[in-house]
Protein backbone atom coordinates (compact mmCIF):
# COMPACT_ATOMS: atom_id res chain seq x y z
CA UNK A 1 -26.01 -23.20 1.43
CA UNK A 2 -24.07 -22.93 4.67
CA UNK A 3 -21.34 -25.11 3.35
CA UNK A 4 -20.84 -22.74 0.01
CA UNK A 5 -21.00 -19.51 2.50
CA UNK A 6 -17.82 -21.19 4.38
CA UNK A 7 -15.96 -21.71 1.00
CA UNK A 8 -15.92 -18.23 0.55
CA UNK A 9 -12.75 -16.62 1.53
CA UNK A 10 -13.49 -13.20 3.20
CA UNK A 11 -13.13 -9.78 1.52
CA UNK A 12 -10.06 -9.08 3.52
CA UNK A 13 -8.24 -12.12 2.12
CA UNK A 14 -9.48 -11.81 -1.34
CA UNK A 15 -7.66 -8.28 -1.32
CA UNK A 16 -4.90 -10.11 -0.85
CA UNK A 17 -5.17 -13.04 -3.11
CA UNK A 18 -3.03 -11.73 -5.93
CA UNK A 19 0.07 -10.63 -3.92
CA UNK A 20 -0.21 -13.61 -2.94
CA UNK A 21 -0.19 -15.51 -5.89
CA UNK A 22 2.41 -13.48 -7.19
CA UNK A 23 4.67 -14.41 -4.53
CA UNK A 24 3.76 -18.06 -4.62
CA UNK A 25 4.64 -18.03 -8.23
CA UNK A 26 7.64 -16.45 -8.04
CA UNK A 27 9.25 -18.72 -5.26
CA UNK A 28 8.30 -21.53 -7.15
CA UNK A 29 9.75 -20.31 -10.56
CA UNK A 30 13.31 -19.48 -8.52
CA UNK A 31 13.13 -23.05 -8.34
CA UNK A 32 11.82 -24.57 -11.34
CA UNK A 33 12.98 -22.21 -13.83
CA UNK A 34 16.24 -20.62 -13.15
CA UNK A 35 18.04 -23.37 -14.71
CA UNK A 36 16.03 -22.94 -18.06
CA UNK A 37 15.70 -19.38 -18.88
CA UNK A 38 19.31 -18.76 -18.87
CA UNK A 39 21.73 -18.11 -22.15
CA UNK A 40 22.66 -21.58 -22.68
CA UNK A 41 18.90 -22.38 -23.17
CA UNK A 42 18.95 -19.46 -26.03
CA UNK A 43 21.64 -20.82 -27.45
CA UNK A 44 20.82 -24.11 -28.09
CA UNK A 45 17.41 -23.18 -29.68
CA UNK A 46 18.92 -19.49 -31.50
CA UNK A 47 18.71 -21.86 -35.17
CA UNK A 48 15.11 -22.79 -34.39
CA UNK A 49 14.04 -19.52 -32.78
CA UNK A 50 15.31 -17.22 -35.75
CA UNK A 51 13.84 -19.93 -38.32
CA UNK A 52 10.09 -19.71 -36.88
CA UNK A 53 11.25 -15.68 -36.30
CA UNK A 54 11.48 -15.39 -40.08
CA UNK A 55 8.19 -17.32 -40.76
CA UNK A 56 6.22 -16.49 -38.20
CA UNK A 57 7.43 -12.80 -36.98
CA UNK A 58 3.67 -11.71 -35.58
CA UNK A 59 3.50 -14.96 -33.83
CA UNK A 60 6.59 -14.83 -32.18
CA UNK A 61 6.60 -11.11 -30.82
CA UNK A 62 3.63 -11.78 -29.52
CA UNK A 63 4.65 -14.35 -27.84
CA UNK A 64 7.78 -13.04 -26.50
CA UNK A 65 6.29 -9.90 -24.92
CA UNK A 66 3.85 -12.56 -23.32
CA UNK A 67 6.06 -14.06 -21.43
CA UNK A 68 8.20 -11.78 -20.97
CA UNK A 69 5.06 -9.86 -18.99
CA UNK A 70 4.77 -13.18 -16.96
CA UNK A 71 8.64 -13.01 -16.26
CA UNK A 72 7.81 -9.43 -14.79
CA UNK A 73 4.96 -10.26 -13.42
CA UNK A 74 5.55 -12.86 -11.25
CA UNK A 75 8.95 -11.82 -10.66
CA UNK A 76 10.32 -15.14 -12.16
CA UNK A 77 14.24 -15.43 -12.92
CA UNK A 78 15.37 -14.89 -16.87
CA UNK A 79 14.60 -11.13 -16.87
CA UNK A 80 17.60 -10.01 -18.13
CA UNK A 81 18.03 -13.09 -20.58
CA UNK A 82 14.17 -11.53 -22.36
CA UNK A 83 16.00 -8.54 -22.71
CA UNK A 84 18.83 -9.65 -24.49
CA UNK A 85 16.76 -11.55 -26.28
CA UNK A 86 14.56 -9.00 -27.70
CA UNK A 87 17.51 -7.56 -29.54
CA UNK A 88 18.90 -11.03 -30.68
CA UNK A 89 14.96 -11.90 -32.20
CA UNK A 90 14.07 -8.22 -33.04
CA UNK A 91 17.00 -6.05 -33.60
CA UNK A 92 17.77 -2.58 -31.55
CA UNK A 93 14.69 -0.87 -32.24
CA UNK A 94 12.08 -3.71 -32.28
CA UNK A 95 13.42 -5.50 -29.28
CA UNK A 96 13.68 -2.46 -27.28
CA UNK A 97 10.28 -1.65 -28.15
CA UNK A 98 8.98 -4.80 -27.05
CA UNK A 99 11.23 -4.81 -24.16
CA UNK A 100 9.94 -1.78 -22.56
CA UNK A 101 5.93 -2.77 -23.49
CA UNK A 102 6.28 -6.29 -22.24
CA UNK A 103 8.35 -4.91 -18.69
CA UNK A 104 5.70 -2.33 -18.12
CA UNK A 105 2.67 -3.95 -18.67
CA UNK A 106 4.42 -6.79 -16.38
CA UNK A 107 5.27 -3.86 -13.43
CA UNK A 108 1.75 -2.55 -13.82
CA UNK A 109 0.21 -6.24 -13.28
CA UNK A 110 2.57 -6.28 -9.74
CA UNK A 111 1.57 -2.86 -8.88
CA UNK A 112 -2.12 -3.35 -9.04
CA UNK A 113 -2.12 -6.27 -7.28
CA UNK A 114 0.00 -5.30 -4.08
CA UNK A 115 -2.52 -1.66 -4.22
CA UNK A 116 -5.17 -3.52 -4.01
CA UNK A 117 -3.87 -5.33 -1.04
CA UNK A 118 -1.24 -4.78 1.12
CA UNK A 119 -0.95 -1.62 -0.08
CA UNK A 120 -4.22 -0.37 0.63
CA UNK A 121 -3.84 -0.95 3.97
CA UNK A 122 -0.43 0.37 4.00
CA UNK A 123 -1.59 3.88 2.11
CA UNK A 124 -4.39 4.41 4.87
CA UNK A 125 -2.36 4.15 7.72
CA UNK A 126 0.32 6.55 6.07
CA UNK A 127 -2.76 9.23 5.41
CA UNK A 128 -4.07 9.57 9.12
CA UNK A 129 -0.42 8.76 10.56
CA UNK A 130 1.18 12.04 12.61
CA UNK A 131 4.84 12.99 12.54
CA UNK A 132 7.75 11.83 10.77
CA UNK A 133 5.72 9.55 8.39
CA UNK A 134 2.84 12.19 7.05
CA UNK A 135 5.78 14.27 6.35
CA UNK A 136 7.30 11.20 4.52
CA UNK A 137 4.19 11.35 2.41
CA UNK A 138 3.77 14.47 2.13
CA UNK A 139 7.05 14.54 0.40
CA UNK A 140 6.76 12.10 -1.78
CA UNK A 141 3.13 13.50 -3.01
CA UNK A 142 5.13 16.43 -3.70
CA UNK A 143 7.75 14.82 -5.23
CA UNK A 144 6.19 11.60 -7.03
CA UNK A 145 7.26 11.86 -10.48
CA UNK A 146 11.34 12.60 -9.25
CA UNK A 147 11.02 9.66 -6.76
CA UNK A 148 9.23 7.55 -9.14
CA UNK A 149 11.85 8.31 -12.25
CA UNK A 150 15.31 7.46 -9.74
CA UNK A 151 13.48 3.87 -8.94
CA UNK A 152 13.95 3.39 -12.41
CA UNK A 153 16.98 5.15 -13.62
CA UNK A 154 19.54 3.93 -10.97
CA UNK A 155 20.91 0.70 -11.11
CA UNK A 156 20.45 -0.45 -7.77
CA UNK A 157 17.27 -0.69 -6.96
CA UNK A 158 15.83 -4.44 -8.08
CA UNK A 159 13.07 -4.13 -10.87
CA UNK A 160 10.92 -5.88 -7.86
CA UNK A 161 11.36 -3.47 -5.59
CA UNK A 162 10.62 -0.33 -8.09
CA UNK A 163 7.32 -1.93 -8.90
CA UNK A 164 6.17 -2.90 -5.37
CA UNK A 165 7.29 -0.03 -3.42
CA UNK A 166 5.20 2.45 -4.85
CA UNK A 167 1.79 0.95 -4.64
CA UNK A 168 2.77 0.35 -1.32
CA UNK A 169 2.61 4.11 -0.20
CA UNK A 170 0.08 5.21 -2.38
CA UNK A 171 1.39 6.80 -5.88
CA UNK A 172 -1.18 7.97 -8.41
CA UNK A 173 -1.37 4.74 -11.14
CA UNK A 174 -0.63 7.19 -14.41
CA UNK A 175 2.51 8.77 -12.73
CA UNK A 176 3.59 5.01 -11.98
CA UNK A 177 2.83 3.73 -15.47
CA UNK A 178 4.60 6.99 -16.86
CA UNK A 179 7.99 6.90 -15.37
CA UNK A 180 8.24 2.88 -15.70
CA UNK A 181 7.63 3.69 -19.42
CA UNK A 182 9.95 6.67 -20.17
CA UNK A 183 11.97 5.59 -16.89
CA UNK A 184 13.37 1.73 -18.35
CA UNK A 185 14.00 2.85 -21.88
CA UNK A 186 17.83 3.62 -20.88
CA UNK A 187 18.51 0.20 -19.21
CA UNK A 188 16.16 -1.74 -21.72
CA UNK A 189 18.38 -0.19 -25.06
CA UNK A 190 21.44 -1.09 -22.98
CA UNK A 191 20.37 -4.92 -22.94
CA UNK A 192 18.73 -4.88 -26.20
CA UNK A 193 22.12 -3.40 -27.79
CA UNK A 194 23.98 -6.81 -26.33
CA UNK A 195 21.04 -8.73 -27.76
CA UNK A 196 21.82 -7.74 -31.54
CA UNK A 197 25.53 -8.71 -31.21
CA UNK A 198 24.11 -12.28 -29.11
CA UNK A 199 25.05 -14.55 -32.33
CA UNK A 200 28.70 -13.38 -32.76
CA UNK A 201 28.70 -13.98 -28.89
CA UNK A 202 27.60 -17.54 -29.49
CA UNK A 203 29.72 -18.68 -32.43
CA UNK A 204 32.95 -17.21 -30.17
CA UNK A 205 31.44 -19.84 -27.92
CA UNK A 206 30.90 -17.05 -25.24
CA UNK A 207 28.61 -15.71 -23.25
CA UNK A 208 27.19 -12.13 -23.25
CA UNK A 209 28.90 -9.69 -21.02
CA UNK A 210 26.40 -8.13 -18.67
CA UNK A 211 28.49 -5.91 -16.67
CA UNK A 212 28.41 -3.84 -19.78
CA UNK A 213 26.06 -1.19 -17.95
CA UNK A 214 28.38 -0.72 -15.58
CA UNK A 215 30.89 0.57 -18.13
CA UNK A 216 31.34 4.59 -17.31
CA UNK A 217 30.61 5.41 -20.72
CA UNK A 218 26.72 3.69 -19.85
CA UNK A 219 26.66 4.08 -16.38
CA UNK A 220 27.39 7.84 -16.31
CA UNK A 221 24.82 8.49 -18.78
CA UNK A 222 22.14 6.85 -16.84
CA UNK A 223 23.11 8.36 -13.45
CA UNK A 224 23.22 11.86 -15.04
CA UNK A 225 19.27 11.30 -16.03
CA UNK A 226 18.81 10.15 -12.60
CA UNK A 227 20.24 13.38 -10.85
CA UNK A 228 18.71 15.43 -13.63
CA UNK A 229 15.25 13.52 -11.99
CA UNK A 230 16.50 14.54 -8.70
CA UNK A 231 17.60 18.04 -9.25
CA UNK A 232 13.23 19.26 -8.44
CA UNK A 233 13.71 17.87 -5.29
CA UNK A 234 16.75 19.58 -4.34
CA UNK A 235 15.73 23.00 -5.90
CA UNK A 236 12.43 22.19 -3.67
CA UNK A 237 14.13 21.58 -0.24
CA UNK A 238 16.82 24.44 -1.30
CA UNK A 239 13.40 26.57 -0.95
CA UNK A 240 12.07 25.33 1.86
CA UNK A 241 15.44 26.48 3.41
CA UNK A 242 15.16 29.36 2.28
CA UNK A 243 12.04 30.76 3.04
CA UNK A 244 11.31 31.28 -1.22
């Protein structure tokens, strides 16, 4: 009995256990999978994939938006290639669909597992802190959704960091799951739009152009949502100023 009662790791660490795992995973896909979920890969099996796509369409989505939640998930390299690929397999609409299902579900997975964690203990030392940081949270409680919804919309921020960041100070789980929803359908119809012109791509013998959503006329778009998400804020601390 002693011997089983020293197996069992204690409640602290088991908090931490799937952070942990997550991370473990992910360094060890940057290694073993980089070189495999890439465009060539997709190219060399597009005859095969759109032949089982046309017999087996159920099978396959479901599949896809599988591991495409484990490519989110555990952070693992090839998450831009899945998004591509959901318009190349699926077409605008369907692949975009499935895009933005499979990448949520896969943020939520990352979220819940660094709240339960690190992120618990990060969230009670931000509620009794004094100063500078309670009025960081403070502001963000007030401002959650706007925050939450420029993670998403602008470009910069890694998909990573959007999903761990949050549950790391504490947001509310629906406003997180809301604005990765609504937030990643710009970006995810971007990618899914270079998906459904992949095979042209392919028989040019090229390779899709990424730096598409950088282009002004899908950049500015996206960065006009994002300061639309902003503009609360600004009215708020215009306010505050103010005295209103």
């Amino acid at each position: 009995m002693s011997d089983m009662t020293e197996t069992v790791p204690p409640a602290g660490l088991k908090r931490h256990l799937p952070l942990i795992t997550i991370l473990a995973v992910a360094v060890l896909g940057y290694f073993t999978l980089r070189d495999y979920l890439t465009f060539d890969t997709l190219r060399d099996n597009r005859e095969a994939l759109l032949a089982y796509r046309d017999a087996n369409y159920t099978l396959l989505a479901l599949g896809f938006v599988g591991l495409y939640i484990a490519i989110v998930a555990f952070s693992l390299p090839g998450a831009a290639v899945a998004s591509v690929t959901g318009g190349f397999l699926f077409g605008l609409w369907g692949g975009t669909a499935f895009n933005v299902l499979a990448a949520t579900v896969g943020a939520m997975a990352i979220f819940l597992a660094a709240r339960a964690g690190l992120g618990r203990t990060l969230a009670g030392k931000l509620e009794t802190s004094d100063g500078t940081l309670r009025k960081l949270k403070e502001g963000l409680r007030d401002n959650e959704i706007s925050v939450l919804f420029i993670l998403r919309l602008v470009p910069v921020v890694p998909f990573f960091v959007a999903n761990l960041l949050p549950a790391l100070v504490g947001v509310k789980f629906r406003n997180f799951v809301l604005t990765t929803a609504l937030g990643i359908i710009p970006g995810a119809f971007v990618f899914t739009s270079i998906g459904v012109g992949l095979g042209e791509v392919f028989d040019r013998g090229e390779s899709p152009d990424l730096s598409l959503l950088w282009a002004p006329h899908v950049i500015g778009p996206i960065l006009g949502l994002a300061a639309l998400a902003a503009l609360p804020i600004v009215i708020k601390a215009l306010r505050g100023k103010k005295g209103i």
